[in-house]
Protein backbone atom coordinates (compact mmCIF):
# COMPACT_ATOMS: atom_id res chain seq x y z
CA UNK A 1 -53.55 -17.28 -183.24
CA UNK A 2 -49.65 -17.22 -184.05
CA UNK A 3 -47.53 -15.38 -185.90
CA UNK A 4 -46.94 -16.30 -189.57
CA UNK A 5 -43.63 -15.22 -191.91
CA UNK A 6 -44.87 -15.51 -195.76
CA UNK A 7 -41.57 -16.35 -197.90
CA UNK A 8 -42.59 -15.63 -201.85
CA UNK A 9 -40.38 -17.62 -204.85
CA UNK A 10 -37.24 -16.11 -206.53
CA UNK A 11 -37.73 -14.41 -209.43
CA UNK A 12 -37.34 -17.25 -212.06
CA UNK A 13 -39.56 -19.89 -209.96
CA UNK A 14 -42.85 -17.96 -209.88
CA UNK A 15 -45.05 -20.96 -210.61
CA UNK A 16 -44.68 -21.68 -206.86
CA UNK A 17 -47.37 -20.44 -204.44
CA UNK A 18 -46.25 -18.39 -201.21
CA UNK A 19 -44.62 -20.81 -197.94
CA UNK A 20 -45.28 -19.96 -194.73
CA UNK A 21 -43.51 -20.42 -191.66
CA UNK A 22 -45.19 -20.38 -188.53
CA UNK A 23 -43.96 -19.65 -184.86
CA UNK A 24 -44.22 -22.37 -182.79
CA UNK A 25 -42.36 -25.27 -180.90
CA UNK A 26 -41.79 -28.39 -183.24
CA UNK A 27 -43.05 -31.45 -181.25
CA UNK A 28 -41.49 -34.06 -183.89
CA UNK A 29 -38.25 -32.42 -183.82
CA UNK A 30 -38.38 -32.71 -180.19
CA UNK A 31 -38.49 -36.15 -180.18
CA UNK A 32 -37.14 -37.45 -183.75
CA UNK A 33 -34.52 -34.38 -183.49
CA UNK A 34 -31.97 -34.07 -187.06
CA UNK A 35 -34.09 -37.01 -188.57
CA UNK A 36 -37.16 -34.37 -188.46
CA UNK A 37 -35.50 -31.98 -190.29
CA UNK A 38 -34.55 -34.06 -193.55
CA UNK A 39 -37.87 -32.67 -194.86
CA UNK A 40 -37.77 -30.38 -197.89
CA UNK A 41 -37.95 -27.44 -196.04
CA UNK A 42 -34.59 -28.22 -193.59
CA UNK A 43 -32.50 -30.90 -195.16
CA UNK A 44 -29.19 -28.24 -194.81
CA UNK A 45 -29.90 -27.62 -191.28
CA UNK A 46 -30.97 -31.53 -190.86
CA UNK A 47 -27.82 -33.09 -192.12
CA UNK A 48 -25.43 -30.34 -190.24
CA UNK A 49 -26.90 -30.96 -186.51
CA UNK A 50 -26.61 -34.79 -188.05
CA UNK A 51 -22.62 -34.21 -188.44
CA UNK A 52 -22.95 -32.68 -184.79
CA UNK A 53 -24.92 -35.57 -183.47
CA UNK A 54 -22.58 -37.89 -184.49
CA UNK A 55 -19.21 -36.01 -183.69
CA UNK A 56 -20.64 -35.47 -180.12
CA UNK A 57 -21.23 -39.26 -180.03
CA UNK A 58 -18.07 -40.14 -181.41
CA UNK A 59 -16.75 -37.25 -178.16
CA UNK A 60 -18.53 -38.32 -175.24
CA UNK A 61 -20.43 -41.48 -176.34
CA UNK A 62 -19.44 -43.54 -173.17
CA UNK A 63 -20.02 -40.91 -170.49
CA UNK A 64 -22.79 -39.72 -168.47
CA UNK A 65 -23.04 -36.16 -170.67
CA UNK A 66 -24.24 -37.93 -173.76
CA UNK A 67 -28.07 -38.58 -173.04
CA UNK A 68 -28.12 -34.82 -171.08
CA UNK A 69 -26.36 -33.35 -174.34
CA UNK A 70 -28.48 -35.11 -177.26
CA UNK A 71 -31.83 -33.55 -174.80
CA UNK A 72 -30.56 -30.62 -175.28
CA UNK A 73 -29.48 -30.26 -178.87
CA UNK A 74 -33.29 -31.70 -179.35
CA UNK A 75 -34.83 -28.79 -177.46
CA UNK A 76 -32.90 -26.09 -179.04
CA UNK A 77 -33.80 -27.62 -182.58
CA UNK A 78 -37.56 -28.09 -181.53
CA UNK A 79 -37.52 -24.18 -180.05
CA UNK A 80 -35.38 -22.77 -183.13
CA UNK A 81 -37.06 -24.62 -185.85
CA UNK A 82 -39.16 -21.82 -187.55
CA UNK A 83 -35.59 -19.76 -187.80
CA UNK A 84 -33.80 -22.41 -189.52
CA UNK A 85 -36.91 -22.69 -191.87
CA UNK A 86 -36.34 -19.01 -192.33
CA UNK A 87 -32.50 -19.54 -193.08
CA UNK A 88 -33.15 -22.47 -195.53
CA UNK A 89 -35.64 -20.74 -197.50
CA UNK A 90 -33.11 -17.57 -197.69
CA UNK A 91 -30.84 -19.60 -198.71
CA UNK A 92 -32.50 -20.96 -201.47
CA UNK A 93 -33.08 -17.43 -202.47
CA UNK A 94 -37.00 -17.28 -201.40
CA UNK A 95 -37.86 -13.25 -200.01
CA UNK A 96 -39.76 -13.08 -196.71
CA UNK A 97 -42.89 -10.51 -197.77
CA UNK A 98 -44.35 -9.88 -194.25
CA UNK A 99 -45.64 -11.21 -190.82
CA UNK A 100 -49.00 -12.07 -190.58
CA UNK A 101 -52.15 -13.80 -187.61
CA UNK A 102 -53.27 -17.05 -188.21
CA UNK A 103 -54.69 -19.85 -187.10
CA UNK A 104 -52.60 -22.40 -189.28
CA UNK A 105 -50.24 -22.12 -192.10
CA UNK A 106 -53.09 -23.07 -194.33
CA UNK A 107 -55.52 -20.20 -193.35
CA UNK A 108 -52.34 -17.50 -194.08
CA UNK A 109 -51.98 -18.94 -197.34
CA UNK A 110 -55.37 -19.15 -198.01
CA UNK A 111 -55.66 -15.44 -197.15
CA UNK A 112 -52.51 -14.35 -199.16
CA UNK A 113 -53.23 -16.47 -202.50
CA UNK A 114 -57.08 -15.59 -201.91
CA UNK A 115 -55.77 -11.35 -201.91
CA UNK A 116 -54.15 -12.25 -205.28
CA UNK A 117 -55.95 -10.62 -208.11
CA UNK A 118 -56.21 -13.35 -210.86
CA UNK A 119 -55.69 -12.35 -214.47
């Protein structure tokens, strides 16, 4: 079980269903790093640590701290990823509704939308 943030639409988008972000370590962005985050959910995020990937190139491209610095910028945006799903989606003016257990995404959403009392 993990912990699960439910994020509901703003106010004039309420056609879309609940997201949820769960809290755990992001094996893709791990290895793919920035690239990983150009999905819907992280583009912002993804093209700033992009800029910052390639102005820390540009700085130490040629020296031994390159491979030891691009690791770590990897790690911290595999560990952090749920937060900056959380900061995109508050951005885009989506609410976070509550913390909830589950097994998946899927099964928090299926419990949230299935709570919903249809008209």
């Amino acid at each position: 079980m993990r912990t699960v943030t439910l994020h509901t639409p703003p106010a004039g988008r309420r056609e879309h269903l609940p997201v949820a972000v769960a809290d755990r370590f992001s094996w893709w962005t791990l290895v793919f790093g920035w690239l990983a985050l150009l999905r819907p959910t992280a583009w912002i995020a993804g093209l700033l640590a992009g800029a910052l990937t390639l102005v820390l190139h540009h700085w130490l491209g040629h020296s031994r701290w390159w491979w030891p610095v691009l690791a770590a910028l990897h790690l911290s945006l595999a560990s952090f990823l749920p937060e900056i799903r959380r900061w995109q989606l508050a951005l885009s003016g989506w609410r976070c509704t509550g913390r909830t257990l589950a097994s998946s995404e899927t099964a928090a959403l299926d419990r949230v939308v299935g709570s919903l009392a249809l008209p």
